[in-house]
Protein backbone atom coordinates (compact mmCIF):
# COMPACT_ATOMS: atom_id res chain seq x y z
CA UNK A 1 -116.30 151.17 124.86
CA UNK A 2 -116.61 152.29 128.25
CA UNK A 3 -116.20 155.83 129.51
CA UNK A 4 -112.74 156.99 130.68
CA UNK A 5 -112.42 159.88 133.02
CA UNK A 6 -109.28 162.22 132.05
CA UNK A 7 -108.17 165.18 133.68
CA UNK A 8 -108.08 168.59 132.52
CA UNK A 9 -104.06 168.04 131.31
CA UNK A 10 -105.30 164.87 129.66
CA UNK A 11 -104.00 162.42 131.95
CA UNK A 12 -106.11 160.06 133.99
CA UNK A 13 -106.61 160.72 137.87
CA UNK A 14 -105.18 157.90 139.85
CA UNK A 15 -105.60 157.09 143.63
CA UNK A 16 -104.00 155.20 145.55
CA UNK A 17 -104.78 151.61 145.44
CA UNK A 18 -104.24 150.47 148.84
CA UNK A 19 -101.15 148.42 149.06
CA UNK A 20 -102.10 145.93 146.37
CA UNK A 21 -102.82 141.95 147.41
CA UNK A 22 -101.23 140.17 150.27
CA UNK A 23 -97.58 139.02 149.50
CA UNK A 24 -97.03 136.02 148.48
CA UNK A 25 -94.03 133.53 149.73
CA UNK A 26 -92.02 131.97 147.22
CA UNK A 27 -88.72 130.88 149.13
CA UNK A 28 -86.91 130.67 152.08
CA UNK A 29 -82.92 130.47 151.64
CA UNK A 30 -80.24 130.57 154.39
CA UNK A 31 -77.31 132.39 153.20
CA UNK A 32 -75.93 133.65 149.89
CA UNK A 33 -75.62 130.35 147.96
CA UNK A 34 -74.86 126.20 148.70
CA UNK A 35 -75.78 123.97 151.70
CA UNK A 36 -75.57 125.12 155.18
CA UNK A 37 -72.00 124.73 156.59
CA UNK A 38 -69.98 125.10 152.23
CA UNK A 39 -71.28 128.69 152.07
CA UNK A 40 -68.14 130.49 152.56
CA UNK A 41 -70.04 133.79 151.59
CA UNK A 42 -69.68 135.72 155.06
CA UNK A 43 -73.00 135.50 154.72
CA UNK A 44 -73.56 131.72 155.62
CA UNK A 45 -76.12 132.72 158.69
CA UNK A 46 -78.09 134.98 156.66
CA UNK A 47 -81.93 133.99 156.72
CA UNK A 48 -83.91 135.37 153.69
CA UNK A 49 -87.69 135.45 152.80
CA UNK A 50 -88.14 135.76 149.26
CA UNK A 51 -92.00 136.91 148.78
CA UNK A 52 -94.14 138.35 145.80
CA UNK A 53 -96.90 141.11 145.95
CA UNK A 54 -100.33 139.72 146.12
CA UNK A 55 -102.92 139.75 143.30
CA UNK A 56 -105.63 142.23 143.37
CA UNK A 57 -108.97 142.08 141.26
CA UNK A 58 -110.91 144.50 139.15
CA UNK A 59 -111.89 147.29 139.65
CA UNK A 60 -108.94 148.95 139.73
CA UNK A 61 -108.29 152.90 140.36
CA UNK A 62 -107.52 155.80 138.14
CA UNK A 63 -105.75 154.96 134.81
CA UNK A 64 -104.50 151.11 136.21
CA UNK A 65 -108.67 151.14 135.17
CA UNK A 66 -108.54 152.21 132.16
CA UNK A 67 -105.79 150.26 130.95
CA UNK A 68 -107.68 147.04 132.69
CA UNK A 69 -110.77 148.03 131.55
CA UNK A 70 -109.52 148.37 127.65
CA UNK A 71 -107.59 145.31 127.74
CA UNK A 72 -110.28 142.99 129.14
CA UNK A 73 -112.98 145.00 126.39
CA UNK A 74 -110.68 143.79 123.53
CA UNK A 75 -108.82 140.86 124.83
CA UNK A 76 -110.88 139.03 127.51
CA UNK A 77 -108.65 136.22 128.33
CA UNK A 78 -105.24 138.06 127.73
CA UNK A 79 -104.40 139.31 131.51
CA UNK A 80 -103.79 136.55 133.70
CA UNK A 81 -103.30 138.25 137.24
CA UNK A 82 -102.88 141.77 137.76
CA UNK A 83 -100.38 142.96 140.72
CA UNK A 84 -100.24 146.44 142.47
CA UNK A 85 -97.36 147.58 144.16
CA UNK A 86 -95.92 150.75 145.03
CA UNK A 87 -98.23 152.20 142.78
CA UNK A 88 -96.60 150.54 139.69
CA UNK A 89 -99.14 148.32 138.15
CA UNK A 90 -97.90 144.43 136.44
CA UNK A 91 -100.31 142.49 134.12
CA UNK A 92 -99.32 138.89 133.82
CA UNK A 93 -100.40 138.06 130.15
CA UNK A 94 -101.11 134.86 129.07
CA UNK A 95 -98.42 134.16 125.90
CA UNK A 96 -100.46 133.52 122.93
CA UNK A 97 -102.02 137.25 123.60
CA UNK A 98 -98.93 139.09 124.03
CA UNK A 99 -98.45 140.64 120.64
CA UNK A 100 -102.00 141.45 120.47
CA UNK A 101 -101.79 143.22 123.21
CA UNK A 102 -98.57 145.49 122.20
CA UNK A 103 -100.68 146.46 119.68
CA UNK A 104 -103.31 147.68 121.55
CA UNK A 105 -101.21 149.30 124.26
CA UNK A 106 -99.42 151.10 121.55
CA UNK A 107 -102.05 152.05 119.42
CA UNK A 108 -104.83 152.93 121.63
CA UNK A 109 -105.24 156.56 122.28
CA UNK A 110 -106.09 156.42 125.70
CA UNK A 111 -103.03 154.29 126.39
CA UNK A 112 -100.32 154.88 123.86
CA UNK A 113 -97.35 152.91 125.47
CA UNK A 114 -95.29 153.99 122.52
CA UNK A 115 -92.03 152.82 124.21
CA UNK A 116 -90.62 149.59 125.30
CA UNK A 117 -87.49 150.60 127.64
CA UNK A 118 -86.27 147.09 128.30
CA UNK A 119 -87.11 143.25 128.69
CA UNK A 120 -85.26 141.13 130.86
CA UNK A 121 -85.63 137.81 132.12
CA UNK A 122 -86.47 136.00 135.33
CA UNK A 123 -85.50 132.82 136.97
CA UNK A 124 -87.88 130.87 139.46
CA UNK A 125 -86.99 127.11 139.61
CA UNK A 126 -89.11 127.06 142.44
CA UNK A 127 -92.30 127.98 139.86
CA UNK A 128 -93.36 124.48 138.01
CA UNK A 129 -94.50 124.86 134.85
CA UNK A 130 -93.76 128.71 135.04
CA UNK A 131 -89.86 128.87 135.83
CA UNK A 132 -89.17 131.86 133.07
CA UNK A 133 -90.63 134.67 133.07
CA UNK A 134 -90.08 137.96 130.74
CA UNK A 135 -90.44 141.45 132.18
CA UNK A 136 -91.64 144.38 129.76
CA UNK A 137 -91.02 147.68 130.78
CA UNK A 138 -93.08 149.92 128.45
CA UNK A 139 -93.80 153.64 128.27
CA UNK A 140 -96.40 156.28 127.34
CA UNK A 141 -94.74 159.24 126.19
CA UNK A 142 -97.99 160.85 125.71
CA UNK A 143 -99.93 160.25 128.93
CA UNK A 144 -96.65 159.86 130.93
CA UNK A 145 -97.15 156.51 132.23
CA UNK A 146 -95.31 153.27 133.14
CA UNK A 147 -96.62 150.05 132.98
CA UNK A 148 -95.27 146.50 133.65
CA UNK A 149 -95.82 143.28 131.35
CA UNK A 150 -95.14 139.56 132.50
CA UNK A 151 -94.82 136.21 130.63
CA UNK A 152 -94.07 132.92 132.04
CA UNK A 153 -93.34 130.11 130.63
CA UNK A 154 -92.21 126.60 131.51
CA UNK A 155 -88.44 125.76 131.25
CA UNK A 156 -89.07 122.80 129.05
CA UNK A 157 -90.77 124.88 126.08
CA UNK A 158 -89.59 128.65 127.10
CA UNK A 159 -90.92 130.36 123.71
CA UNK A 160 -92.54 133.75 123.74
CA UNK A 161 -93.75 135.59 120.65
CA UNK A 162 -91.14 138.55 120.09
CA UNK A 163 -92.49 142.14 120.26
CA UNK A 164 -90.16 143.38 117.89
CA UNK A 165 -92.94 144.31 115.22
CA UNK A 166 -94.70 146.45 117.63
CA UNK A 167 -91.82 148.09 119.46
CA UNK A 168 -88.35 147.50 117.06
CA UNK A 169 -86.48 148.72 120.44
CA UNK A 170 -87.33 145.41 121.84
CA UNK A 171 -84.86 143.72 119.52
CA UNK A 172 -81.42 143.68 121.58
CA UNK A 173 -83.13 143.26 124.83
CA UNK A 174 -84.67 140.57 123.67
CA UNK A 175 -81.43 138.96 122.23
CA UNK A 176 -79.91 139.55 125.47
CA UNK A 177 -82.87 137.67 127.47
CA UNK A 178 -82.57 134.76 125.53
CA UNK A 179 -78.68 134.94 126.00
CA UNK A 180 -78.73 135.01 129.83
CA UNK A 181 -81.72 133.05 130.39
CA UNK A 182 -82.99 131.33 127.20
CA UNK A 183 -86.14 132.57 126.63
CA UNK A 184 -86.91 131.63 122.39
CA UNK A 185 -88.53 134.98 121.31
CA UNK A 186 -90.57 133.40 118.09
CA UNK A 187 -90.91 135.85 114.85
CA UNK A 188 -87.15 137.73 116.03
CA UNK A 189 -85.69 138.61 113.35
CA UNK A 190 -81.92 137.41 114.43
CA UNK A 191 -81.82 136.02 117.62
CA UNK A 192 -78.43 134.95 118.15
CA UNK A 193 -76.28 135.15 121.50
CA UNK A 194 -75.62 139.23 123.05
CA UNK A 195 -73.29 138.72 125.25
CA UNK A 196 -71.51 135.52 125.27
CA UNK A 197 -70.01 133.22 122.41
CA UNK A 198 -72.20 131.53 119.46
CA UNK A 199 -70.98 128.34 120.92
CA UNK A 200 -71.53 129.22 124.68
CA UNK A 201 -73.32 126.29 126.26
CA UNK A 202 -75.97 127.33 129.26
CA UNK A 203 -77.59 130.15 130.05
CA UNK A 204 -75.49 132.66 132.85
CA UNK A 205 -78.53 134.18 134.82
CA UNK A 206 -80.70 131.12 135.46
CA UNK A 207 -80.26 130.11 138.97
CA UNK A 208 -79.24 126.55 138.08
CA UNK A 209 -76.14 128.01 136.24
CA UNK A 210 -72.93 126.87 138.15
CA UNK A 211 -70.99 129.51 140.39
CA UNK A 212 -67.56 129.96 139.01
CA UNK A 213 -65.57 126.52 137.94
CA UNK A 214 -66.63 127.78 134.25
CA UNK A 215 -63.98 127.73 131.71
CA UNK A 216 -62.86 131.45 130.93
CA UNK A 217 -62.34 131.22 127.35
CA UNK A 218 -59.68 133.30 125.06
CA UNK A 219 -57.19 133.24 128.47
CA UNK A 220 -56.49 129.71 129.32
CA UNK A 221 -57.99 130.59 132.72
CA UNK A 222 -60.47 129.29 135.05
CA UNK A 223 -62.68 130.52 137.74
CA UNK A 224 -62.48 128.35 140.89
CA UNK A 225 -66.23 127.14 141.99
CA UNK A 226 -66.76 129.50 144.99
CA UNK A 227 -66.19 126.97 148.00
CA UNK A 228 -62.48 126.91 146.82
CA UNK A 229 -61.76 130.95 146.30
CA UNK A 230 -61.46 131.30 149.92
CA UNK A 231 -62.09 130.19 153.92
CA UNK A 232 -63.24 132.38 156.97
CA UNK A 233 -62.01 131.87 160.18
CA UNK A 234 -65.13 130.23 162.36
């Protein structure tokens, strides 16, 4: 295994990786939701740029090198991109690797992310044949050290191996991700709805999901869709 420099308190030196890759653009929307002219938002003239940060290649700086460098040693064709920005580091992992590499990121003892803080899901329509991804958030108690893991899969066949066996925190965040967005987390040990109703039908935080004129169940209510909640004066 390579050499890994460490500082006197055990951590690894890091400098600063300059800015990270050149953003990417992913979408262009004009105001908050709906066709030009039916937002009734307030927000209807609103012009938004929706961009990602760039990739960067190896090598990388400080300890974002030694976790690279470890990975790539023992899993070659795990880490799909890698993204730098605002000094946080994000490995986009291919999905049959995932577990593998919990293990490793927990285990190893110049990594030791012995903490998964949360997973939560992301919507990209605009992404074919990558529209879901999952966001790890995982922690090194030991080394004091956050690092960022991404999945994406296609809406048509959204499974992901579940992490539960390496970090057994992952379990209700997991639960809720396939609630909002319906990501399958394969080898959970109960996934079943978090948030919302066995019977639900749909998935409330994917982008396609309607905006109000949903049934409120258990009050006989119903939301209006939002074009007929209220009008500005133009």
């Amino acid at each position: 295994m390579a050499e890994h420099s460490m500082d006197d308190q055990g951590g690894a030196r890091l400098a600063h990786v300059p800015g990270g890759g050149v953003p990417t653009i992913i979408d262009t929307q004009q105001g908050m939701w709906g066709e030009p002219g039916q937002d009734v938002s307030g927000f209807a003239t609103l012009n938004r740029q929706f961009d990602m940060p760039g990739q960067v290649a190896p090598p990388l700086d400080g300890w974002f090198a030694i976790v690279d460098n470890i990975v790539t040693e023992q899993l070659p064709d795990a880490i799909e991109a890698r993204f730098v920005d605002r000094d946080e580091l994000t490995l986009r992992v291919a999905p049959a690797y995932l577990t593998a590499l919990a293990r490793i990121l927990r285990d190893d003892p110049y990594l030791r992310f012995e903490v998964c803080c949360s997973v939560s899901g992301v919507h990209y329509p605009m992404q074919t044949g990558a529209e879901l991804h999952a966001v790890y958030h995982v922690l090194s108690i030991t080394h004091n050290r956050r690092l960022r893991l991404e999945v994406a899969v296609p809406q048509d066949n959204p499974h992901i191996l579940s992490v539960t066996r390496t970090w057994p925190m992952a379990n209700y965040h997991e639960r809720e991700t396939y609630d909002m967005f319906g990501i399958i987390f394969d080898g959970h040990p109960a996934l079943t709805r978090l948030l919302m109703p066995d019977d639900w039908v749909g998935y409330p935080q994917r982008k396609d999901y309607p905006l109000g004129g949903v049934d409120v169940q258990f009050k006989g209510a119903r939301v209006a869709p939002p074009d007929k909640r209220r009008s500005y004066a133009r």
